[in-house]
N, C-alpha and C. Protein backbone atom coordinates (compact mmCIF):
# COMPACT_ATOMS: atom_id res chain seq x y z
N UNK A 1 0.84 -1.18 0.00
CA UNK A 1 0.00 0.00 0.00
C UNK A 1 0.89 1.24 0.00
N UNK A 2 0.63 2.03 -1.24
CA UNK A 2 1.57 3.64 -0.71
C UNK A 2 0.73 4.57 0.15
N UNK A 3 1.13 5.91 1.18
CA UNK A 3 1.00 6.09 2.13
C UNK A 3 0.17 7.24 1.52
N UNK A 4 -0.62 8.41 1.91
CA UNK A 4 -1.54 9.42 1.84
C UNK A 4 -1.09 10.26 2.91
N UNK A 5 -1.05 11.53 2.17
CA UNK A 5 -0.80 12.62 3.45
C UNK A 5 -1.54 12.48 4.50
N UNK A 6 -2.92 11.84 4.46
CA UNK A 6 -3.71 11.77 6.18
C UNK A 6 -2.97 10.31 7.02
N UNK A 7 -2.19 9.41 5.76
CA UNK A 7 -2.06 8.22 6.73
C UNK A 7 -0.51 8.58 7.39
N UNK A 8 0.14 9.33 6.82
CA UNK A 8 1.48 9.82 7.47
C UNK A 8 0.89 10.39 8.61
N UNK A 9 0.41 11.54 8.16
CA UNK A 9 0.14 12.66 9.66
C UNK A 9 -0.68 11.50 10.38
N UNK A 10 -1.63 10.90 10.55
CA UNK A 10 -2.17 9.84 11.51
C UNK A 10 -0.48 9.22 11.78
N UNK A 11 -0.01 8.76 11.25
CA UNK A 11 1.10 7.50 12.19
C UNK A 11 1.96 8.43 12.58
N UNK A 12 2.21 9.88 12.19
CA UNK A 12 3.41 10.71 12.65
C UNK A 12 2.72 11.00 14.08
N UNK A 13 1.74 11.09 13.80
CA UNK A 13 1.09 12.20 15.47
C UNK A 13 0.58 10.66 16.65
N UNK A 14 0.47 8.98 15.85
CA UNK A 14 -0.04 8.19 16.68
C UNK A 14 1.61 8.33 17.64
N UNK A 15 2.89 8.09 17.05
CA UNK A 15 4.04 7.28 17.24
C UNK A 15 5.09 8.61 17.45
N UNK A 16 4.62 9.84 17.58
CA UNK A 16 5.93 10.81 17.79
C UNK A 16 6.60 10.72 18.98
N UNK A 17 5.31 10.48 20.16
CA UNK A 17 6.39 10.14 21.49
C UNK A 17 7.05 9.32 21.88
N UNK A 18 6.90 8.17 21.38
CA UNK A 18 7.72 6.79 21.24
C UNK A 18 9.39 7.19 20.83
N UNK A 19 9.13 7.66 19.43
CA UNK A 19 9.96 8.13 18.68
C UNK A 19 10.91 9.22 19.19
N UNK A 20 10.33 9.89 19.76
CA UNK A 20 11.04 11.53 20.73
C UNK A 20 11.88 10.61 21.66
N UNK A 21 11.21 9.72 22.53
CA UNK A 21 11.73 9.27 23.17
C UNK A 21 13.55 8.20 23.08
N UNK A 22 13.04 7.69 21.70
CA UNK A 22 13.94 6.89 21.00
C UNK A 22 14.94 7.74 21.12
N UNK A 23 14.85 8.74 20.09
CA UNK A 23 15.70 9.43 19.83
C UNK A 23 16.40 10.33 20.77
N UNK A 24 16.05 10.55 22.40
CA UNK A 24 16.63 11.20 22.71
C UNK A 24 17.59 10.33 23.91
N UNK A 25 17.08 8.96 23.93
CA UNK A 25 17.94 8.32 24.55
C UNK A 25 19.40 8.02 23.11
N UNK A 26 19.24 8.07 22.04
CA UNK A 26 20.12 7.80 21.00
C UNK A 26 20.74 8.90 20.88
N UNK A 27 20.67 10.04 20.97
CA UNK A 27 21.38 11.35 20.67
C UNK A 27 21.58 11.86 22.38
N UNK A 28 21.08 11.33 23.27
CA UNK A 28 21.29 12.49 24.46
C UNK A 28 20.56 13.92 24.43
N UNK A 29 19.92 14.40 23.51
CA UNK A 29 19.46 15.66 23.23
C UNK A 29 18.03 15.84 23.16
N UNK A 30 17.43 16.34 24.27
CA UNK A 30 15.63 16.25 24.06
C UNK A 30 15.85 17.32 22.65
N UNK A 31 16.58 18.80 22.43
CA UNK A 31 16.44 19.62 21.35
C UNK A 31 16.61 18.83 20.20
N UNK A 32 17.56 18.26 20.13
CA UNK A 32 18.45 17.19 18.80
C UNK A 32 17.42 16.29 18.61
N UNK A 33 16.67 15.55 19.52
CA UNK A 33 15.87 14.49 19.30
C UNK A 33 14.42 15.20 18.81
N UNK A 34 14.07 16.04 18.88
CA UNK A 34 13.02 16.94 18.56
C UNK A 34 12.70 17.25 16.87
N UNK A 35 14.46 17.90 16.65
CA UNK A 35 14.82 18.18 15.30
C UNK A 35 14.60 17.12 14.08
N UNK A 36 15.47 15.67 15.19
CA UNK A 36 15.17 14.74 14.14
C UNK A 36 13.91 14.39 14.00
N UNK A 37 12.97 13.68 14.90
CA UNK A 37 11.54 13.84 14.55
C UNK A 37 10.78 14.66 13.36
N UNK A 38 11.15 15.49 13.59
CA UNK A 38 10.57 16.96 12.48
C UNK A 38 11.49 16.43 10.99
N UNK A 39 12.72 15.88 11.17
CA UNK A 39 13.26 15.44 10.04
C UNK A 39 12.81 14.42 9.12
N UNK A 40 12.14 13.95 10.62
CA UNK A 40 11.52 12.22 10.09
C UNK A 40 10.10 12.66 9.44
N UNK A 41 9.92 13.33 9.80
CA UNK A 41 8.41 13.67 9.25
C UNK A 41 8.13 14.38 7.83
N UNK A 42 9.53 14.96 8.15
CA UNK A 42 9.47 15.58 6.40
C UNK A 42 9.47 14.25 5.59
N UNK A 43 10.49 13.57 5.90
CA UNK A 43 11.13 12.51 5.43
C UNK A 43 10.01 11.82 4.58
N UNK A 44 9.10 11.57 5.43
CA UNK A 44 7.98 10.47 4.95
C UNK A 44 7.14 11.40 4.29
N UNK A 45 7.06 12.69 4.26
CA UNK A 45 6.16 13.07 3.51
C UNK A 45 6.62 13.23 2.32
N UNK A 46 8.36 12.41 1.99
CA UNK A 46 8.26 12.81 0.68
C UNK A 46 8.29 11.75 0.36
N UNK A 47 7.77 10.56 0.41
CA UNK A 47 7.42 9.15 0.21
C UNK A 47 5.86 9.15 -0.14
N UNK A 48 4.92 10.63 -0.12
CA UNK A 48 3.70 10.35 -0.38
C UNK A 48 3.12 9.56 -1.66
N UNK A 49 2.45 8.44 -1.65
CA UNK A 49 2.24 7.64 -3.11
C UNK A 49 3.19 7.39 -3.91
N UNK A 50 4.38 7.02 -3.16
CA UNK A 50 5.31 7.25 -4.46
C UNK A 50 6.14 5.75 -4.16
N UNK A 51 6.06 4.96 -3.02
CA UNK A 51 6.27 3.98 -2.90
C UNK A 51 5.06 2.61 -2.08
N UNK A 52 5.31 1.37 -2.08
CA UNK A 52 4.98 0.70 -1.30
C UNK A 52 5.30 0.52 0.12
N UNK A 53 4.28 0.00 1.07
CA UNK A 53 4.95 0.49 2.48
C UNK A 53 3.86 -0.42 3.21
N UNK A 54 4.94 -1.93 3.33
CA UNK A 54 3.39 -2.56 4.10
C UNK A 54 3.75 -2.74 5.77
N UNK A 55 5.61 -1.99 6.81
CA UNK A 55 5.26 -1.74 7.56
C UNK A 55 5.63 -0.32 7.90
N UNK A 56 4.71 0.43 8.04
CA UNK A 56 4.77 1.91 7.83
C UNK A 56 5.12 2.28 9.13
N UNK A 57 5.28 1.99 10.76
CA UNK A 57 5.53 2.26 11.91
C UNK A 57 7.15 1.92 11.71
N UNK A 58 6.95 0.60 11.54
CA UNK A 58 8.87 0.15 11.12
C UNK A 58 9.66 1.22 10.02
N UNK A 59 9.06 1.74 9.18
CA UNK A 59 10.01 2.81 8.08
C UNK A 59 9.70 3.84 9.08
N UNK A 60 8.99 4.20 10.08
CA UNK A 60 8.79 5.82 10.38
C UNK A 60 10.30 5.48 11.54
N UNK A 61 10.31 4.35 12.41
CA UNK A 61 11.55 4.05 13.50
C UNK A 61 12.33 4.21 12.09
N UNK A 62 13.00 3.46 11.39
CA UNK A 62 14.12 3.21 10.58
C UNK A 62 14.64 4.10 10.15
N UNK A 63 13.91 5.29 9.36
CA UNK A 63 14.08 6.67 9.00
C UNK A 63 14.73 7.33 10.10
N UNK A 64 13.92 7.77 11.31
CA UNK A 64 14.78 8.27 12.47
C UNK A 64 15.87 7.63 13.02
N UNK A 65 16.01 6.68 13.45
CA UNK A 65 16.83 5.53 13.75
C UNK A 65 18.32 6.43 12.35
N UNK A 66 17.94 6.25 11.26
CA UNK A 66 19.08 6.08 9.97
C UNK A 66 19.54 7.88 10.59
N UNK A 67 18.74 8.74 10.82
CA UNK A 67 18.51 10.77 10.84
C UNK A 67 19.60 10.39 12.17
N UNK A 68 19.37 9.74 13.04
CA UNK A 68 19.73 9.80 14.06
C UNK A 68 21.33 9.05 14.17
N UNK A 69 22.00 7.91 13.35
CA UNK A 69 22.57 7.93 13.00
C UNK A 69 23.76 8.77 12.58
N UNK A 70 22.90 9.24 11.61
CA UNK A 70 23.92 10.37 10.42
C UNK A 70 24.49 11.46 11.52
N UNK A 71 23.72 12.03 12.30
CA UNK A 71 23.44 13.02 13.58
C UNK A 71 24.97 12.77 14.03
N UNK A 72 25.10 11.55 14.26
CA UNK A 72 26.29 11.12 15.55
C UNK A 72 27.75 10.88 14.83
N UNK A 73 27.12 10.43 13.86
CA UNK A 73 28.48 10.60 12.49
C UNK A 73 29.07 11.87 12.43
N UNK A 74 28.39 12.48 11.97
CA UNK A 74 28.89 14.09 11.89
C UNK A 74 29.24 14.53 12.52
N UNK A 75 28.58 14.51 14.18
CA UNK A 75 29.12 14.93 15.24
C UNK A 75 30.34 14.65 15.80
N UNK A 76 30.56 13.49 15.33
CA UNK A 76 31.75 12.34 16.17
C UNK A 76 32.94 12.89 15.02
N UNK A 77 32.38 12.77 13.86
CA UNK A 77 33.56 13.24 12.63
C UNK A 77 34.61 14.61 12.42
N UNK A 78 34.09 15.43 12.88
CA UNK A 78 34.77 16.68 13.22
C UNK A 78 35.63 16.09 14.49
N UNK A 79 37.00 16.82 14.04
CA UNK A 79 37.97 16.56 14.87
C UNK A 79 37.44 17.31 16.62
N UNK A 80 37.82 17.15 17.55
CA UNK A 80 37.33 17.61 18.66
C UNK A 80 38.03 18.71 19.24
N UNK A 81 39.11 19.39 18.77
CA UNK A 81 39.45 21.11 18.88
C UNK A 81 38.91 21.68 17.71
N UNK A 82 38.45 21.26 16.49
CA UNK A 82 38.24 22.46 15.37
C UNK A 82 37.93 23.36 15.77
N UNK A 83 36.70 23.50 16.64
CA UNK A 83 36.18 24.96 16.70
C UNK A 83 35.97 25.10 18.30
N UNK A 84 37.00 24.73 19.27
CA UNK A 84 36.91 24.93 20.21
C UNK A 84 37.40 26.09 20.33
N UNK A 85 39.12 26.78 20.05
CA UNK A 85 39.08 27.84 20.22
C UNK A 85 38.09 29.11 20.23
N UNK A 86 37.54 28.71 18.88
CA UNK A 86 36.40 29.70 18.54
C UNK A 86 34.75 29.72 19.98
N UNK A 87 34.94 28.66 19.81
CA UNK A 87 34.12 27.84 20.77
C UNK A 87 34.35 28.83 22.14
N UNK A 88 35.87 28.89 22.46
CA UNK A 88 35.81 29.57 23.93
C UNK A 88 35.90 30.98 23.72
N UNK A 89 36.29 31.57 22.40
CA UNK A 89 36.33 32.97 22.77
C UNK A 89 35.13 33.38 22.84
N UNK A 90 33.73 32.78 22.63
CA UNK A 90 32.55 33.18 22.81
C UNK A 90 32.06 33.40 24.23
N UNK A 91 32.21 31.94 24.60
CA UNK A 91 31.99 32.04 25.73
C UNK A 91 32.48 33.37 27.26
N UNK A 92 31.80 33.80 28.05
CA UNK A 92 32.32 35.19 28.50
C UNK A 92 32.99 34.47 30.40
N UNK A 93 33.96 34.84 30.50
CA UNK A 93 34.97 34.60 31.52
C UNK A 93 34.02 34.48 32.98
N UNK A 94 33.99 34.07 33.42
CA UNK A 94 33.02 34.06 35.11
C UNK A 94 34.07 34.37 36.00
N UNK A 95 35.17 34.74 36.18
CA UNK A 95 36.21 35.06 36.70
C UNK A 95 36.26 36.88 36.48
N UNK A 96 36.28 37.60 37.60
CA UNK A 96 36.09 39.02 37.17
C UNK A 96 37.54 39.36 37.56
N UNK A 97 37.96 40.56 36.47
CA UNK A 97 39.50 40.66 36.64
C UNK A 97 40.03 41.41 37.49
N UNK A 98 41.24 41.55 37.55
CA UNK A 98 41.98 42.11 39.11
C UNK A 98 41.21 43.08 39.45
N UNK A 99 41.29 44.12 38.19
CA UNK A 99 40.91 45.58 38.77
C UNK A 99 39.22 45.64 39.23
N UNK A 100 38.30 44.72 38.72
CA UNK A 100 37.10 44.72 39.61
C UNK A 100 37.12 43.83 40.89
N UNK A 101 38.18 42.72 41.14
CA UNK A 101 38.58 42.56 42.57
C UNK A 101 38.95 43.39 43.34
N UNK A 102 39.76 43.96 43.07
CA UNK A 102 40.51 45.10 44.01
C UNK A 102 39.25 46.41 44.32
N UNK A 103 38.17 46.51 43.28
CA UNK A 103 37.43 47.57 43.52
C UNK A 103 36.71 47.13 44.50
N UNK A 104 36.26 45.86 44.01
CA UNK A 104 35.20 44.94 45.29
C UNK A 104 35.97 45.14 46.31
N UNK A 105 37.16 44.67 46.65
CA UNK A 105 37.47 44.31 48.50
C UNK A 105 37.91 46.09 48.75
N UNK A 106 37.73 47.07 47.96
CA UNK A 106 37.78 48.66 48.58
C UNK A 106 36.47 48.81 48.70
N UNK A 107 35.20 48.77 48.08
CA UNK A 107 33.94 49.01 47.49
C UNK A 107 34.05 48.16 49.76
N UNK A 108 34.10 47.38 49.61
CA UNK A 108 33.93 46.20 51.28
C UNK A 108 34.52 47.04 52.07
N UNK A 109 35.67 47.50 52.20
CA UNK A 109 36.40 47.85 53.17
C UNK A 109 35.59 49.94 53.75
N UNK A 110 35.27 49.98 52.20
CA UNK A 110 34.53 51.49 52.79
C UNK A 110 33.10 51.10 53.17
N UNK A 111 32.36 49.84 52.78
CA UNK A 111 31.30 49.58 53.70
C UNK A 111 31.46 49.72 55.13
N UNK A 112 32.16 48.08 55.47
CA UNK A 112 32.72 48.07 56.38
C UNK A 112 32.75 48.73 57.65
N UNK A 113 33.34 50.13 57.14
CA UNK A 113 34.13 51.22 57.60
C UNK A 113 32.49 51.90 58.16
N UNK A 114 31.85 52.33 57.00
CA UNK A 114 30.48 52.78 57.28
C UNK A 114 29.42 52.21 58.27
N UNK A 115 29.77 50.75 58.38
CA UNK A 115 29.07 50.15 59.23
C UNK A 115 29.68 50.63 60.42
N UNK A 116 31.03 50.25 61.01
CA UNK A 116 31.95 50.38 62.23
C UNK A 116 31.32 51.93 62.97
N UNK A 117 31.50 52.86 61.52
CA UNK A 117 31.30 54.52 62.44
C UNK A 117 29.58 54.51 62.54
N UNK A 118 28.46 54.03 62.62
CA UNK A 118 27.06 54.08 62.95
C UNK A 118 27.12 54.47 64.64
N UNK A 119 26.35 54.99 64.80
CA UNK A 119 26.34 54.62 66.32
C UNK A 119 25.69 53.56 66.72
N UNK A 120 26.16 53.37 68.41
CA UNK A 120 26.14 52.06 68.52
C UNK A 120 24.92 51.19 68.55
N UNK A 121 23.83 51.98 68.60
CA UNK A 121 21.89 51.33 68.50
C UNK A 121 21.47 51.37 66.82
N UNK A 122 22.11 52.01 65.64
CA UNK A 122 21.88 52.48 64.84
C UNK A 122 22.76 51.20 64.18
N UNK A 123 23.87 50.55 64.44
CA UNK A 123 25.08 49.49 63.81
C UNK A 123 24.22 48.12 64.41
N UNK A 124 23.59 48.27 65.62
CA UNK A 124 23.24 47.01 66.20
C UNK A 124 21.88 46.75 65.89
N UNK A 125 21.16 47.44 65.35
CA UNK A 125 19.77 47.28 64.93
C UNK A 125 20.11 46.71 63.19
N UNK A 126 20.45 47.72 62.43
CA UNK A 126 21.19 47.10 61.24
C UNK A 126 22.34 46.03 61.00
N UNK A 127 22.99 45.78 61.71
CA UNK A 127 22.96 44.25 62.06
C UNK A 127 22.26 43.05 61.99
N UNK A 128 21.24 43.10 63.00
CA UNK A 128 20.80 41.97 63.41
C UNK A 128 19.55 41.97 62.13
N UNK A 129 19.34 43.26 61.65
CA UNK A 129 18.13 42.85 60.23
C UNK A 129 19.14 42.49 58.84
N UNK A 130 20.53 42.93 58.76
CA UNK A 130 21.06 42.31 57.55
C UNK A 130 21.94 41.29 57.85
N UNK A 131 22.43 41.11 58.89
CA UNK A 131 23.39 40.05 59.00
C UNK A 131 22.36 38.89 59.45
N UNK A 132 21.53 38.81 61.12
CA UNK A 132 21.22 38.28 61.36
C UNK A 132 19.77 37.59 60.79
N UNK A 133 19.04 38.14 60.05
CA UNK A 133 17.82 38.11 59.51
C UNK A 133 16.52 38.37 60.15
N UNK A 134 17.27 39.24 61.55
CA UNK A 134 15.88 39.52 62.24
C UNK A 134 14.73 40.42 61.80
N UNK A 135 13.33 40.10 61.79
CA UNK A 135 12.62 40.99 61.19
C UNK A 135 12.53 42.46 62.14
N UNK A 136 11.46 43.27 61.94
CA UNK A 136 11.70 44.20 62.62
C UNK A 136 10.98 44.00 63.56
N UNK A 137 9.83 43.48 63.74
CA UNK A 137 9.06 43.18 65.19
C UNK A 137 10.61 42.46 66.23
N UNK A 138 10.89 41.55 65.86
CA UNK A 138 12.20 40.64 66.36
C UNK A 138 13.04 42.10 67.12
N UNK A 139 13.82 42.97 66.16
CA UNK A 139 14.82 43.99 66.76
C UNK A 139 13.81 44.77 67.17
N UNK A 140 12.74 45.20 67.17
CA UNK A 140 12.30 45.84 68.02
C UNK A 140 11.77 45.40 69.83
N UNK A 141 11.75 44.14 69.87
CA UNK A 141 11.70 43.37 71.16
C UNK A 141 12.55 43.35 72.13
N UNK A 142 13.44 43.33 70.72
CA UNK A 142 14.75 43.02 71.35
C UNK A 142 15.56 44.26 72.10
N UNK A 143 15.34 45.24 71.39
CA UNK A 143 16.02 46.51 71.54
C UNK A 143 14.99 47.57 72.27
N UNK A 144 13.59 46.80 72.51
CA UNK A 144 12.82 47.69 73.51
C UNK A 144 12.82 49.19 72.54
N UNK A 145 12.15 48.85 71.64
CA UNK A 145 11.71 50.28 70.57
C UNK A 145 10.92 49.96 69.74
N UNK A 146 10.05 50.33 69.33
CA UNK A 146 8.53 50.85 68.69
C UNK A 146 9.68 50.00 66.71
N UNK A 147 8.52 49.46 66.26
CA UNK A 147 9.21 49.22 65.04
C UNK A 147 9.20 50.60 64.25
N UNK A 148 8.51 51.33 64.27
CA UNK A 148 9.23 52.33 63.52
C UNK A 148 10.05 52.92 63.75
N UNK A 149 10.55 52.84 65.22
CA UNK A 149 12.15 53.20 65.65
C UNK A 149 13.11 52.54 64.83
N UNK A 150 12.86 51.42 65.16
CA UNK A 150 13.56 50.24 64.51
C UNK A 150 13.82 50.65 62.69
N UNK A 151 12.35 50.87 61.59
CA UNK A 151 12.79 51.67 60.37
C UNK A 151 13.61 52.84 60.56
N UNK A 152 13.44 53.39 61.09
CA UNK A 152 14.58 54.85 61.35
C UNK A 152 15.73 54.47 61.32
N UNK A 153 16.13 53.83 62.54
CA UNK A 153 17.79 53.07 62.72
C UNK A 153 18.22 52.90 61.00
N UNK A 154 17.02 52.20 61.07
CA UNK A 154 17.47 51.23 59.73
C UNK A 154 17.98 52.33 58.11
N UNK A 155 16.40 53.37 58.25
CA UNK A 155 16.92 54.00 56.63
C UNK A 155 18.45 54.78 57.36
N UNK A 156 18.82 55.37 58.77
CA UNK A 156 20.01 56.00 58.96
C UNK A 156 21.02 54.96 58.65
N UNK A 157 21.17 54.16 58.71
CA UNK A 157 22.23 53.04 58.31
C UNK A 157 22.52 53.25 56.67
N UNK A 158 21.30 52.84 56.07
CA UNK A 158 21.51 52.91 54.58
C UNK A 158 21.90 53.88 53.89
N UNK A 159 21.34 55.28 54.31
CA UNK A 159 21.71 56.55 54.13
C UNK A 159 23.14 56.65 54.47
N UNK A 160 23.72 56.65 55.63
CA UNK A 160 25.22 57.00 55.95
C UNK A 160 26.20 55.40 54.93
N UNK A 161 25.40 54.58 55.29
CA UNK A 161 26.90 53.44 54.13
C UNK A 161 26.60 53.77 52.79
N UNK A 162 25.19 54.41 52.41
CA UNK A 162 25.11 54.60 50.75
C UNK A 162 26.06 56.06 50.75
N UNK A 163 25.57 56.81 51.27
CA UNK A 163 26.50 58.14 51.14
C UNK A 163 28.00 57.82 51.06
N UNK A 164 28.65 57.27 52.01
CA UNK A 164 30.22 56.48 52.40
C UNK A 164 30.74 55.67 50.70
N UNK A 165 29.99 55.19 50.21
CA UNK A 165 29.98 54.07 48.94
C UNK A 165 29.45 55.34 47.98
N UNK A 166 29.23 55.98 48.27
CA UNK A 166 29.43 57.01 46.87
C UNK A 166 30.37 58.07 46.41
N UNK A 167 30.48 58.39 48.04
CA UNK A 167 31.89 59.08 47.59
C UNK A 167 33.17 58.26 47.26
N UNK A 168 32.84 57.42 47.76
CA UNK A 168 34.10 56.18 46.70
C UNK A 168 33.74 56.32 45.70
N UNK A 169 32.61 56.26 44.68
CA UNK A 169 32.43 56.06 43.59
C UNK A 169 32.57 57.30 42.91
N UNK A 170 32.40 58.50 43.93
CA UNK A 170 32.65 60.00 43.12
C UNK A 170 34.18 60.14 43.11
N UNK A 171 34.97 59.03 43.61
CA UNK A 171 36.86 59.54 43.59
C UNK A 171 37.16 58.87 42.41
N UNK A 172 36.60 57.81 42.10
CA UNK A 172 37.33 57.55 41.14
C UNK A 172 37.12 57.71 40.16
């Protein structure tokens, strides 16, 4: 029997997850195994009436099975530096270089510094909400002050280390 565009699309759409599946244990690649599918499907649609086909599930595996193949050939066939160089200059460094280290541990050290000069209810309230994770009901219990005492402490903290961290940023 040759095949009809409704009897392809029926066996492509009965047998694609089988097939997805095949293929992505054969390639490793749910994307790659996806592609070939879509390959396989062209594939058979250009077999419409144009051949005999009495097991049509077995040519739709065989086709992918052969796509999937070729896939690993090619892949495997390219030498394995060709385009690595190229390969890494794309890729972007996760390592940040001296001079944004050195800015970071100054950028720290004038925090730091900003934290140290707070006074001492104003350093210990901002503390225990950024270091320690206390909420503000928590430092306010703790510190015997109204939570909106407790916000006050808090925007004076941010205000004096943001001010401190900007004039670093206005020197240089």
């Amino acid at each position: 029997m040759t095949l009809s565009y409704a009897q392809i699309e029926d066996l492509f759409h009965r047998h694609r997850d089988e097939l997805t599946r095949r293929l992505v244990a054969m390639v490793n690649s749910r994307d790659t195994a996806a592609d070939l599918v879509q390959e396989t499907y062209l594939r058979l649609l250009g077999l419409v009436n144009q051949q005999a086909v009495e097991h049509p599930r077995a040519l739709l595996h065989r086709i992918a099975a052969n796509l999937a193949i070729d896939y690993l050939r090619k892949d495997h066939s390219r030498p394995p530096h060709a385009d690595s160089f190229d390969a890494a200059m794309d890729v972007p460094c996760a390592m940040p270089s001296q001079e944004r280290v050195l800015l970071g541990k100054e950028r720290l050290q004038v925090f730091l510094h900003a934290i140290d000069s707070l006074p001492p209810r104003t350093k210990e309230a901002f503390l225990l909400y950024k270091v320690y994770g206390y909420t503000y009901r928590e430092i306010a219990a703790r510190m015997r002050i109204s939570e909106s005492g407790v916000e006050k402490l808090l925007m004076r903290a941010l205000e004096q280390s943001c001010a401190m961290l900007d004039s670093l940023t206005l020197a240089e």
